[in-house]
N, C-alpha and C. Protein backbone atom coordinates (compact mmCIF):
# COMPACT_ATOMS: atom_id res chain seq x y z
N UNK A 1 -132.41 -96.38 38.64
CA UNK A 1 -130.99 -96.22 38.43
C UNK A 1 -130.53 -97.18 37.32
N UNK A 2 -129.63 -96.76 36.17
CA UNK A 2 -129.16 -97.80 35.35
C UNK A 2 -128.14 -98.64 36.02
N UNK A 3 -128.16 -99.24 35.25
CA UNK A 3 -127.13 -101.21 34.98
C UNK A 3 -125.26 -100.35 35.05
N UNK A 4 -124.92 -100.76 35.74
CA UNK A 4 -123.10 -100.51 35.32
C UNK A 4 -122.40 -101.56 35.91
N UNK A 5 -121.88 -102.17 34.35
CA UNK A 5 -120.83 -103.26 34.93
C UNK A 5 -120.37 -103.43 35.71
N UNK A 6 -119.93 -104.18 36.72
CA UNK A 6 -118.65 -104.51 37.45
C UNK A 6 -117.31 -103.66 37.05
N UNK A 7 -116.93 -103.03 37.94
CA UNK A 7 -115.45 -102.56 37.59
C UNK A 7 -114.55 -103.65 36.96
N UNK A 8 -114.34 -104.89 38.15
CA UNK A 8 -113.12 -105.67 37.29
C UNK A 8 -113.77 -107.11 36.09
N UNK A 9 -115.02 -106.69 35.60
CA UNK A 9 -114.97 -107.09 34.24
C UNK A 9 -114.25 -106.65 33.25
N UNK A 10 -113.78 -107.72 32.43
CA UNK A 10 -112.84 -107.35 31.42
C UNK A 10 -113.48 -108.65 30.34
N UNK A 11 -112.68 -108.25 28.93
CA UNK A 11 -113.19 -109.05 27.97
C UNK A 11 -112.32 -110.10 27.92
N UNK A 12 -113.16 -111.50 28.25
CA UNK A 12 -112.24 -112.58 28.43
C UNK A 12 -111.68 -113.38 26.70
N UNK A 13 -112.03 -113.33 25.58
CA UNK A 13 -111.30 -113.80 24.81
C UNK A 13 -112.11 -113.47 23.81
N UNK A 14 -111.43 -113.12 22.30
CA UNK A 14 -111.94 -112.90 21.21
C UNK A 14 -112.06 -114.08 20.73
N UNK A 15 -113.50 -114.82 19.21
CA UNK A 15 -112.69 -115.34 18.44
C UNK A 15 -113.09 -115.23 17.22
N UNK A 16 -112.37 -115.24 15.91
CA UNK A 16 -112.03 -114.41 14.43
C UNK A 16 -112.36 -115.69 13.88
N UNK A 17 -112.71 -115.10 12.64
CA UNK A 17 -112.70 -116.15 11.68
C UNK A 17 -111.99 -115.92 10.45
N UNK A 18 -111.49 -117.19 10.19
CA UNK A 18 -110.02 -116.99 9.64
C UNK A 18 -110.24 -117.77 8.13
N UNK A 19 -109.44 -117.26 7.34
CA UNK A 19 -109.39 -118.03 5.90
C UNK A 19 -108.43 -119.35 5.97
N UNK A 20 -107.60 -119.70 6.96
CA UNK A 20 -106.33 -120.57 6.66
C UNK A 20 -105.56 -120.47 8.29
N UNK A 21 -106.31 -121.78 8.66
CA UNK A 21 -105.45 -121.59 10.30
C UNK A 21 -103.99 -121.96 10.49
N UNK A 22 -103.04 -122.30 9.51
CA UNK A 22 -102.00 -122.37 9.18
C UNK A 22 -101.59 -120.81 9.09
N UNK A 23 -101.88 -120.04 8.24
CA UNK A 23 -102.06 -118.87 8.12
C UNK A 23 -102.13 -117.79 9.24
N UNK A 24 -102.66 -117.60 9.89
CA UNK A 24 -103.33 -117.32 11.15
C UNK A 24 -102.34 -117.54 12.13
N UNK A 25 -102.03 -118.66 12.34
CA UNK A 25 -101.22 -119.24 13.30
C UNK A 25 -99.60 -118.71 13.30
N UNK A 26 -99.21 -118.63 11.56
CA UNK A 26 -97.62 -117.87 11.77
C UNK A 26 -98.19 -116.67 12.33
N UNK A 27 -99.11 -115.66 11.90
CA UNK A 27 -99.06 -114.53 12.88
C UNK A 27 -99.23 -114.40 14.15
N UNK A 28 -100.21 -115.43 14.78
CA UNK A 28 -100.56 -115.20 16.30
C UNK A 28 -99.52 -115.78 16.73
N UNK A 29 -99.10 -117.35 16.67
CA UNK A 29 -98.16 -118.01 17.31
C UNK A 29 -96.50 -117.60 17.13
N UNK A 30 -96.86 -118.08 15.82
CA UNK A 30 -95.04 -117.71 15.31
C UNK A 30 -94.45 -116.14 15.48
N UNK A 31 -95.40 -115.00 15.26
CA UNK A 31 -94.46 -114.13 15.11
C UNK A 31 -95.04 -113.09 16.51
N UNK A 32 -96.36 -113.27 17.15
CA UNK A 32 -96.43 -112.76 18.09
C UNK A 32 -96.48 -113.30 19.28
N UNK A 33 -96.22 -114.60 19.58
CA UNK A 33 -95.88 -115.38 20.45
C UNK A 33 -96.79 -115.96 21.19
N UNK A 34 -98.28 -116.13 20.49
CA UNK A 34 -99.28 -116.53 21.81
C UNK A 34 -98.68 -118.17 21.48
N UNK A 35 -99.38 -118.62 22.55
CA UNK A 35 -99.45 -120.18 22.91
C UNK A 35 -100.12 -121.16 22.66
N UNK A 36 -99.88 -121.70 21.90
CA UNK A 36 -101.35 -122.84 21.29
C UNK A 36 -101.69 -123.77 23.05
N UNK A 37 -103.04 -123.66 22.45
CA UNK A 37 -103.43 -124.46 24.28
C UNK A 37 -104.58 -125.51 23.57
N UNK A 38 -104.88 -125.50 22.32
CA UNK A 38 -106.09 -126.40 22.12
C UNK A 38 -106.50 -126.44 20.74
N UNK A 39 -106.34 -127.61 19.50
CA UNK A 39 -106.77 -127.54 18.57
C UNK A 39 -108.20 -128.00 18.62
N UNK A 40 -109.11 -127.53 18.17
CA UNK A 40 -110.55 -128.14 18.19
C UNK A 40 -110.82 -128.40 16.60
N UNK A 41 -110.47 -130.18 16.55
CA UNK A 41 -110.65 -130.66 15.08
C UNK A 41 -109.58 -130.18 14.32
N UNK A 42 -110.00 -130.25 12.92
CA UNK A 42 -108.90 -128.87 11.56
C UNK A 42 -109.35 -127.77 11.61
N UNK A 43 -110.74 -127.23 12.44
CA UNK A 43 -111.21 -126.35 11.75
C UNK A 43 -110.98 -124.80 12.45
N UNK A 44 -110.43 -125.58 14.23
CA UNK A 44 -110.37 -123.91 15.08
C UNK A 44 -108.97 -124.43 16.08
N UNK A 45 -108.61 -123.44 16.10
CA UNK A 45 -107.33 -123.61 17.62
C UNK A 45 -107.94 -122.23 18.67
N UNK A 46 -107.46 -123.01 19.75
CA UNK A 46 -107.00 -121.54 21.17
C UNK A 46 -105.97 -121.17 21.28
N UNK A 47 -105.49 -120.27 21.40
CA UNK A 47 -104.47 -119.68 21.85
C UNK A 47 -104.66 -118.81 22.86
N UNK A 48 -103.36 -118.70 23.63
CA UNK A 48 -103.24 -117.69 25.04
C UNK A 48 -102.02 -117.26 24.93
N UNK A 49 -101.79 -116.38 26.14
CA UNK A 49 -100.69 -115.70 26.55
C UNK A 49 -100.46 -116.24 27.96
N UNK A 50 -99.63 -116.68 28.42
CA UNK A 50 -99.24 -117.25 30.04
C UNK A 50 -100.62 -118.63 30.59
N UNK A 51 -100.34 -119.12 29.32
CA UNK A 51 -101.57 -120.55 29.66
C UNK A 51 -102.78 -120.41 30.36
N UNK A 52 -103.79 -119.41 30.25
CA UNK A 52 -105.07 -119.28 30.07
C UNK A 52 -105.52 -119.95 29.34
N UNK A 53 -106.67 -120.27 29.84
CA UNK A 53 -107.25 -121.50 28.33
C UNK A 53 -107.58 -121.04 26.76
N UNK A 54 -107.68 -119.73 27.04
CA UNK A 54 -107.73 -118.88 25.49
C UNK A 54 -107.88 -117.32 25.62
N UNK A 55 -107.42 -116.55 25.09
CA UNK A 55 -107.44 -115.44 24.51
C UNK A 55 -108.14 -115.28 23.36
N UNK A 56 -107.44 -116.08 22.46
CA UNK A 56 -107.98 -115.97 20.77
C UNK A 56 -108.37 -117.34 20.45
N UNK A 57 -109.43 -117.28 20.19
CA UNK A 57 -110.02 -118.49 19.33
C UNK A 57 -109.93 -118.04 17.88
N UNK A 58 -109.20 -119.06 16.74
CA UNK A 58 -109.46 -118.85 15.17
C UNK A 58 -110.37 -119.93 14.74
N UNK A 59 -110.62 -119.70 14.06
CA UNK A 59 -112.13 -120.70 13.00
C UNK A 59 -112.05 -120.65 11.46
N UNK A 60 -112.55 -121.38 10.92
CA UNK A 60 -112.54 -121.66 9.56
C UNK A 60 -114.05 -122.13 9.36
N UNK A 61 -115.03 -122.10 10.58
CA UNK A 61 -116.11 -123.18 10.37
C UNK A 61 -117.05 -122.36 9.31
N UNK A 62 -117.19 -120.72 9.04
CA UNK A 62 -117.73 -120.49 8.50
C UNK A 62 -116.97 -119.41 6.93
N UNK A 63 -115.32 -119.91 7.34
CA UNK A 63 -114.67 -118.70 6.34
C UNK A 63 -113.37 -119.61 5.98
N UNK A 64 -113.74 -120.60 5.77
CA UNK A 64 -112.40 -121.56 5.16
C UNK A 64 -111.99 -121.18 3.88
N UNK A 65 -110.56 -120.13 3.59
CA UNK A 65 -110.57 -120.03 2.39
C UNK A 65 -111.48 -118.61 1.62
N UNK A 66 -111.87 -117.89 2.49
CA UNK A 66 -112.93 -116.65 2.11
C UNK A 66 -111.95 -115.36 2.15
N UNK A 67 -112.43 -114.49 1.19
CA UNK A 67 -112.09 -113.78 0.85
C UNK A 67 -112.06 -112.38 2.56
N UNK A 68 -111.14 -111.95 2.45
CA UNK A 68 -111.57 -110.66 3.92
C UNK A 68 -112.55 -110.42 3.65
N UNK A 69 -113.21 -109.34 5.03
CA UNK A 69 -114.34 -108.86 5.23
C UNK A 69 -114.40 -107.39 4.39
N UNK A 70 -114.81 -106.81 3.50
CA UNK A 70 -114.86 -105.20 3.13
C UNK A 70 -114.60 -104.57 4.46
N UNK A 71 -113.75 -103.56 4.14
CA UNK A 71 -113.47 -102.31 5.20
C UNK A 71 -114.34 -102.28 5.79
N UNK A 72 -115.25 -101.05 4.49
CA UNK A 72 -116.36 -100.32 4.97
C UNK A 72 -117.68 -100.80 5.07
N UNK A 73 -117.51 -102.16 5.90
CA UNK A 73 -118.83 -102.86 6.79
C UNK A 73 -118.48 -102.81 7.78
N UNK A 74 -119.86 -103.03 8.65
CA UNK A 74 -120.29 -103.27 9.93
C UNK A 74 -119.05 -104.42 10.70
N UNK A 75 -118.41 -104.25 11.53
CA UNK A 75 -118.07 -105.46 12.41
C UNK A 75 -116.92 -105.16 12.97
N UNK A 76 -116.02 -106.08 13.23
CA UNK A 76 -115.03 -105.35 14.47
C UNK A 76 -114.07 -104.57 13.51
N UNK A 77 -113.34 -103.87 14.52
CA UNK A 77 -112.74 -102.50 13.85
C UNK A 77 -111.05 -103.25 14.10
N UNK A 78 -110.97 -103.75 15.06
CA UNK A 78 -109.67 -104.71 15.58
C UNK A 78 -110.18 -104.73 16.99
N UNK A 79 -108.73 -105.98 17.11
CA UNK A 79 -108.46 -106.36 18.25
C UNK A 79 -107.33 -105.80 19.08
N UNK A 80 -107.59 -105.31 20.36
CA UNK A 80 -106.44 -104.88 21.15
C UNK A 80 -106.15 -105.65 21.88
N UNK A 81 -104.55 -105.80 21.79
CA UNK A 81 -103.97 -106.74 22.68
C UNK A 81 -102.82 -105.74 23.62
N UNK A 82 -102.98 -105.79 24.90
CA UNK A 82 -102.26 -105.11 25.92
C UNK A 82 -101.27 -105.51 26.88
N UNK A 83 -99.84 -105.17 26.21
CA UNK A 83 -98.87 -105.87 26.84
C UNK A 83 -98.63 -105.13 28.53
N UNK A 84 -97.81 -105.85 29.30
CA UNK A 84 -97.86 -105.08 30.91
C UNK A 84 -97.43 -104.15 30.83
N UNK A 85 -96.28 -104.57 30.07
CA UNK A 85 -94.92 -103.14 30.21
C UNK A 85 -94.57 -102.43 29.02
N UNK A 86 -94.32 -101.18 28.78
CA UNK A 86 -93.58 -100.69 27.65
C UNK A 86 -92.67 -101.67 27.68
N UNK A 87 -91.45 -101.82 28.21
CA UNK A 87 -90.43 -102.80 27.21
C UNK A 87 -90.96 -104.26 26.54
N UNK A 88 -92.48 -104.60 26.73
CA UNK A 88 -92.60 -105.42 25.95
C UNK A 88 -93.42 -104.88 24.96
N UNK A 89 -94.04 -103.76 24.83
CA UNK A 89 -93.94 -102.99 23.50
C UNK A 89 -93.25 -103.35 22.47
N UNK A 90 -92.09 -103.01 22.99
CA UNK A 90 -91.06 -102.44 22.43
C UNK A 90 -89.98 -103.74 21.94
N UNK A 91 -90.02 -105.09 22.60
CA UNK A 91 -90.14 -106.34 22.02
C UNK A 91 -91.00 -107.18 20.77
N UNK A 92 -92.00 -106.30 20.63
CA UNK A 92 -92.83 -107.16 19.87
C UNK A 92 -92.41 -106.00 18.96
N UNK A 93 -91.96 -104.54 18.91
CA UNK A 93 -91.93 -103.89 17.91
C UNK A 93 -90.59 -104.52 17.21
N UNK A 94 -89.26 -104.65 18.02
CA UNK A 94 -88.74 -104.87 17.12
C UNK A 94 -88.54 -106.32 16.48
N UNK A 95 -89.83 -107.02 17.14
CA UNK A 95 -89.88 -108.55 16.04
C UNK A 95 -90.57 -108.13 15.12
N UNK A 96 -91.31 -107.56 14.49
CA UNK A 96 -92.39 -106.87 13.87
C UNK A 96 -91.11 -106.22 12.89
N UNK A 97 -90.37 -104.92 12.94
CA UNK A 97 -89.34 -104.68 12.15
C UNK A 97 -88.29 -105.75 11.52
N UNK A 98 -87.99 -106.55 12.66
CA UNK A 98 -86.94 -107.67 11.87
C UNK A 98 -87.84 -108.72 11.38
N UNK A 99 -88.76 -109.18 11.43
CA UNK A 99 -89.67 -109.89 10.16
C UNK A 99 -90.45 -108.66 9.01
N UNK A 100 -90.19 -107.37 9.06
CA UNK A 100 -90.73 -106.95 8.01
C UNK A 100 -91.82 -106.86 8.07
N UNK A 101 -92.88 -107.02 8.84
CA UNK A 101 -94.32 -107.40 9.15
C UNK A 101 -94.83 -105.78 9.20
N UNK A 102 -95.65 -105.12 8.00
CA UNK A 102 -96.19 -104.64 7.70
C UNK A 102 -96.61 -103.44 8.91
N UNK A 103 -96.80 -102.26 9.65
CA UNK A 103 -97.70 -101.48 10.27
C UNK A 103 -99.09 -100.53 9.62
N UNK A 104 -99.71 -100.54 9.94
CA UNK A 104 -100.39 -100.10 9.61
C UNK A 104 -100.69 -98.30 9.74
N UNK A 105 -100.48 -97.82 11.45
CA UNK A 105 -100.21 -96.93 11.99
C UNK A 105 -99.45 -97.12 13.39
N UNK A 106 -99.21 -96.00 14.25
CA UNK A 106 -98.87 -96.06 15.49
C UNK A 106 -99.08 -95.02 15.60
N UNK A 107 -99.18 -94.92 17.38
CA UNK A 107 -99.77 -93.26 17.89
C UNK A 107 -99.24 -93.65 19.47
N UNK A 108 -99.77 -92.54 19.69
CA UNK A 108 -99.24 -92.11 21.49
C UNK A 108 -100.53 -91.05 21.53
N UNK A 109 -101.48 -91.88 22.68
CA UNK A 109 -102.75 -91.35 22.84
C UNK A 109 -102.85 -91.06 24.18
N UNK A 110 -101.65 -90.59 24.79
CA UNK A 110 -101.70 -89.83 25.93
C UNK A 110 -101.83 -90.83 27.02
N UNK A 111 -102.85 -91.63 27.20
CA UNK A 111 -102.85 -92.96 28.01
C UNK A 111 -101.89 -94.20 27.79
N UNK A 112 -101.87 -94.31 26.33
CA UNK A 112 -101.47 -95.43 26.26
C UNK A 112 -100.54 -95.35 24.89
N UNK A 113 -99.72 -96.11 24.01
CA UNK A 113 -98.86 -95.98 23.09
C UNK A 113 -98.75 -97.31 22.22
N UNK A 114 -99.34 -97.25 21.02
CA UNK A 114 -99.80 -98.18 20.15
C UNK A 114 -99.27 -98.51 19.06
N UNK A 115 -99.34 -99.79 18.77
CA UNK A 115 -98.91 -100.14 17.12
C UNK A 115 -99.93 -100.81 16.39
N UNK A 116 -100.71 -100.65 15.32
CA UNK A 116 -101.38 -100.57 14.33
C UNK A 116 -100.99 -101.67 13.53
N UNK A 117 -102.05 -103.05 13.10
CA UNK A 117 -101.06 -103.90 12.28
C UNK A 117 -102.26 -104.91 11.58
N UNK A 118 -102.43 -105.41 10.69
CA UNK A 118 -103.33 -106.18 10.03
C UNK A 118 -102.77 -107.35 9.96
N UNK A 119 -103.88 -108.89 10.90
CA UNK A 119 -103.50 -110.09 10.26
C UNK A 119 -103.17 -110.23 8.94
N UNK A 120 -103.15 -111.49 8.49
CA UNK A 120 -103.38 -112.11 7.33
C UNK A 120 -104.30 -112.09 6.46
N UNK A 121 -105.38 -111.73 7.37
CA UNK A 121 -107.26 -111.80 7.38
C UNK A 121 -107.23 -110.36 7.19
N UNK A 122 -106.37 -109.88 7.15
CA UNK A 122 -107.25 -108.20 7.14
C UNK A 122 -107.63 -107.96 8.28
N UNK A 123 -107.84 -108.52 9.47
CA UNK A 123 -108.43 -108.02 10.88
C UNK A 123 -107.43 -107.19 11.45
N UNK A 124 -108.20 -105.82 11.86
CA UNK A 124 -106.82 -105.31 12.49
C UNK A 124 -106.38 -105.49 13.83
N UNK A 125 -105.27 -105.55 14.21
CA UNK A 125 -105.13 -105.35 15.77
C UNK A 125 -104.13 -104.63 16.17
N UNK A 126 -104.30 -104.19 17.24
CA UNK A 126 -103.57 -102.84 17.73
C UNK A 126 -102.50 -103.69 19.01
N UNK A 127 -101.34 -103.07 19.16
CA UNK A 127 -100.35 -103.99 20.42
C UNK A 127 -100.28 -102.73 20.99
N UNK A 128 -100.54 -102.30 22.10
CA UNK A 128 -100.31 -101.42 23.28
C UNK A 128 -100.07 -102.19 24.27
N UNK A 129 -99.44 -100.79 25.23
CA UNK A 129 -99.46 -100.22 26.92
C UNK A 129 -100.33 -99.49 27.01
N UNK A 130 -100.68 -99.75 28.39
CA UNK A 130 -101.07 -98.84 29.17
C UNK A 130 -99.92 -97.79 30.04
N UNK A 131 -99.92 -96.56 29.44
CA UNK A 131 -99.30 -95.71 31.14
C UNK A 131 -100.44 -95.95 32.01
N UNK A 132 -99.00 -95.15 33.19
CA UNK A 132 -100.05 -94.86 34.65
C UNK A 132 -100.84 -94.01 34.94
N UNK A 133 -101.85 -94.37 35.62
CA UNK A 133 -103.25 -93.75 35.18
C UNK A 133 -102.98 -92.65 35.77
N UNK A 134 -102.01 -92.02 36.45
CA UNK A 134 -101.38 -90.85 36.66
C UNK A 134 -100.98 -89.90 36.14
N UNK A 135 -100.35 -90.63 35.01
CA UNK A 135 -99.95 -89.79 33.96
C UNK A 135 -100.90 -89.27 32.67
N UNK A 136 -102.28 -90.07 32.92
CA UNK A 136 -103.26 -89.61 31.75
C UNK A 136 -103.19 -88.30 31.92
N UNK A 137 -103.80 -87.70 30.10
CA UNK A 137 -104.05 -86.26 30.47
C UNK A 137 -105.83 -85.92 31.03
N UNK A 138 -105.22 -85.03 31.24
CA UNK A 138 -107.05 -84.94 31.77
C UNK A 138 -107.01 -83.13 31.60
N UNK A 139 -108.36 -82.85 31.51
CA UNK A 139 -108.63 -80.82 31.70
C UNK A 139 -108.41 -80.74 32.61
N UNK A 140 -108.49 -79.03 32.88
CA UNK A 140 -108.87 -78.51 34.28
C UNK A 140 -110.32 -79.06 35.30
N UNK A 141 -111.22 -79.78 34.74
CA UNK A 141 -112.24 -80.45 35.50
C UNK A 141 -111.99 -81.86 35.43
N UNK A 142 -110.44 -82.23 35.31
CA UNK A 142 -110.43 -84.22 35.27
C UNK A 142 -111.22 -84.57 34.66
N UNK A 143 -111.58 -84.23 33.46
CA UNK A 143 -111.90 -85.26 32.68
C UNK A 143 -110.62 -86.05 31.15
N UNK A 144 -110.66 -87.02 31.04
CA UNK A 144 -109.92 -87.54 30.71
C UNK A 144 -109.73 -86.77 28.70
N UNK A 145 -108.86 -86.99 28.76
CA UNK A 145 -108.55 -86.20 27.35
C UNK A 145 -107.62 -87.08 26.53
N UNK A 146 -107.99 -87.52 25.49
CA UNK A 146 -106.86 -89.15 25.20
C UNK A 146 -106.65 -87.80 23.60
N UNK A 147 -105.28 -88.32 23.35
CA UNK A 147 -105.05 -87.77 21.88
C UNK A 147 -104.90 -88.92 20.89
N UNK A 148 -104.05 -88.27 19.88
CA UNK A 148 -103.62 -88.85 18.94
C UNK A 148 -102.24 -88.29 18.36
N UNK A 149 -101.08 -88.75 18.84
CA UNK A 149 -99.89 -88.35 18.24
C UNK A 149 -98.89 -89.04 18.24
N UNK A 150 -97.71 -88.76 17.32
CA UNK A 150 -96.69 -89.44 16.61
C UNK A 150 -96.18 -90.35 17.90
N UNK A 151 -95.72 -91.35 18.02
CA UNK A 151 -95.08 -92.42 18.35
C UNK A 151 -93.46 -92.12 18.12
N UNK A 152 -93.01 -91.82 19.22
CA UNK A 152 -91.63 -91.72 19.40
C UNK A 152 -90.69 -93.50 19.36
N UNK A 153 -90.79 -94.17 18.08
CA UNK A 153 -90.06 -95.14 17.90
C UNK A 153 -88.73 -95.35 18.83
N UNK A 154 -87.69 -94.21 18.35
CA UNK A 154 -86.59 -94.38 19.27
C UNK A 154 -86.32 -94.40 20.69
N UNK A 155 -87.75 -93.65 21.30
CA UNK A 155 -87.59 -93.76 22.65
C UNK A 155 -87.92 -95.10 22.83
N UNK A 156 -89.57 -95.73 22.30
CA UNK A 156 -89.65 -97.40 22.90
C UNK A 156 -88.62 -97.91 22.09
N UNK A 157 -87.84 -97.66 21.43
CA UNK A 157 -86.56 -99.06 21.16
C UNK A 157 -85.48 -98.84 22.37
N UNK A 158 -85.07 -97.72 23.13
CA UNK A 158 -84.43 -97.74 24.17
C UNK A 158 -85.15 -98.27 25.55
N UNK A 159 -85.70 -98.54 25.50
CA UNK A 159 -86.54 -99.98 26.37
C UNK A 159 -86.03 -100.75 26.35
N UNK A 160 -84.94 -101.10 25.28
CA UNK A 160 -84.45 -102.95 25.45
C UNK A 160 -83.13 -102.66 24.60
N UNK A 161 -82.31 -101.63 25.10
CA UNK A 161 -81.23 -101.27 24.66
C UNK A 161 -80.39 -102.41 25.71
């Protein structure tokens, strides 16, 4: 019989390597609100969300000052970060609009409802929800069926009307 994870494994923290942790830091800290919990030296910080000891680790030990990674190589595609609730979606969207901060894409993939956005670094990361696993679509044999479609902006901005 094969190997299958643990159900409640989950991925406990990314960490990136960054050109400029000053840099880095207005996006994670300043404009998406994680929490500095730990500078290690000049060269890396932790950050979290609700004081975990880290989520995101940044580094410079091997990209101080380096140019991004090419697209079209091998390596992570982004990072997803998963807020609890649509209305905090829909908080970080409209800090994201009132700083001007760039999207990349957004979609509504049937499960879940996403925003598309590139650090500083070029790394991408995606800010979703999850819906309820109720509401996924699935076929006539339950199997799960995720799409790809337009992002109804005005509905998540009435989240925090």
């Amino acid at each position: 019989m094969s190997y299958v994870v643990p159900a409640n494994t989950r991925i406990g923290h990314i960490h990136l390597k960054v050109s400029d942790l000053d840099k880095a830091l207005a996006f994670y800290h300043n404009l998406l609100g994680f929490q500095i919990m730990q500078y290690y030296g000049k060269s890396a910080v932790f950050i979290s969300a609700g004081g975990y000891h880290h989520h995101i680790g940044l580094n410079t030990w091997h990209s101080k000052n380096a140019a991004p990674a090419p697209v079209n190589t091998c390596g992570l595609y982004h990072t997803a970060i998963l807020y609890p609730e649509r209305k905090d979606l829909a908080v970080i969207f409209k800090r994201l609009t009132v700083a001007n901060y760039p999207l990349s894409g957004a979609a509504d993939h049937g499960v879940s409802e996403a925003l598309y956005l590139n650090d500083p670094d070029g790394n991408g990361v995606e800010l979703y929800w999850d819906k309820p696993k109720e509401q996924w679509p699935v076929d006539g044999d339950g199997n799960l069926q995720m799409v790809t479609e337009a992002l109804d902006f005005d509905s998540l901005l009435r989240e925090i009307e």
